[in-house]
Protein backbone atom coordinates (compact mmCIF):
# COMPACT_ATOMS: atom_id res chain seq x y z
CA UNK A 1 -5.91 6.54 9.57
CA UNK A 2 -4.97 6.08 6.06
CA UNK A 3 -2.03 3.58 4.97
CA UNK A 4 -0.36 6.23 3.68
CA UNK A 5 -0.75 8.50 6.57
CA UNK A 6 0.40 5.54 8.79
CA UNK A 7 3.72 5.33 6.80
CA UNK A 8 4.88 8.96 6.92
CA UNK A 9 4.03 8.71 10.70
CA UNK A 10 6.64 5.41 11.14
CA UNK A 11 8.98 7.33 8.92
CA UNK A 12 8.93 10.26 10.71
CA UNK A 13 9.71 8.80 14.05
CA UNK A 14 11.99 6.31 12.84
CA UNK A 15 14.45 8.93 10.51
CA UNK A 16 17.19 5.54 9.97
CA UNK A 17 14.36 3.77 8.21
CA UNK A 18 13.62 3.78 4.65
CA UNK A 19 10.32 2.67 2.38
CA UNK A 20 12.01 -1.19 1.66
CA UNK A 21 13.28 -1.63 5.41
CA UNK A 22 9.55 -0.65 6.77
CA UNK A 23 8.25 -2.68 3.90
CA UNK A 24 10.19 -6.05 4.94
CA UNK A 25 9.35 -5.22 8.79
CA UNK A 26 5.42 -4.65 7.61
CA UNK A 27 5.69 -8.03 5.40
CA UNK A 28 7.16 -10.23 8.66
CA UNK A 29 4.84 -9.02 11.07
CA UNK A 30 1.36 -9.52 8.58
CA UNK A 31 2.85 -12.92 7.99
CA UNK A 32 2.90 -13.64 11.80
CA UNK A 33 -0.03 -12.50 11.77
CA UNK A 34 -1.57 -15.05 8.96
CA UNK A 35 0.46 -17.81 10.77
CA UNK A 36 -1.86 -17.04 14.10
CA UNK A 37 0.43 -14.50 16.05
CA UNK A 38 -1.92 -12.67 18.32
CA UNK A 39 -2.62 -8.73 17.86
CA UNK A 40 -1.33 -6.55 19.90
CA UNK A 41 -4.66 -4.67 18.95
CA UNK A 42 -8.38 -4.60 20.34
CA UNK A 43 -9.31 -5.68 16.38
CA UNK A 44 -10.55 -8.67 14.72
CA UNK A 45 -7.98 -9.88 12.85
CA UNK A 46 -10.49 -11.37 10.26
CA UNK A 47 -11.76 -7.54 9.90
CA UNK A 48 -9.05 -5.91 8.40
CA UNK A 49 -5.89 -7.33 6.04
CA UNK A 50 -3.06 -8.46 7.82
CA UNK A 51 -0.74 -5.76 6.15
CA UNK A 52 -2.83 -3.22 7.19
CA UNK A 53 -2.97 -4.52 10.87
CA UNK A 54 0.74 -4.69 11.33
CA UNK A 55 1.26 -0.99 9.77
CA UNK A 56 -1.09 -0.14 12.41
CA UNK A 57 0.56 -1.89 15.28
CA UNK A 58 4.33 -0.48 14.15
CA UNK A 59 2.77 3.25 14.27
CA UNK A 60 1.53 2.98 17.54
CA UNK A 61 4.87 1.84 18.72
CA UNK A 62 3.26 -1.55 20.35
CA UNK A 63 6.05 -3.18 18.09
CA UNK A 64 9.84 -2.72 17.95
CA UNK A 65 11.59 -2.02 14.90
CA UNK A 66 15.61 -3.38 15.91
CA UNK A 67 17.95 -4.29 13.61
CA UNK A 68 18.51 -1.13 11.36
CA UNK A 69 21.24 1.49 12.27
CA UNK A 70 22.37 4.52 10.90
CA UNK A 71 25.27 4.46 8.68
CA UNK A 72 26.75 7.83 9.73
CA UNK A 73 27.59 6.37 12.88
């Protein structure tokens, strides 16, 4: 799937999160990932950019996205 196509998809399914908010959550997890967290993924880490593999892991829901609530409530 295409990074862009990955993005709407989070979006979508996460309506209380916005471009920067997914963009910080994308930015902490691919540093994790640099820093030798292991991937919740069946791919090589040393295959594919670590941006990429986090955007991947957040639209399959294998990560949680918590700390960003809507502000109509």
């Amino acid at each position: 799937m295409k990074t862009e196509e990955l993005t709407a998809k989070i979006l979508d399914e996460n309506p209380n999160m916005d471009n920067y908010q997914l963009a910080l959550v994308v930015s902490k997890r691919a540093d994790e990932l640099l820093n030798g967290a292991v991937s919740k993924l069946n791919i090589d880490p040393k295959s594919i950019k670590a941006a990429d593999l986090a955007l991947m892991e957040i639209a399959q829901g294998l990560l949680k996205v918590k700390g960003f609530v809507d502000a109509e409530k």
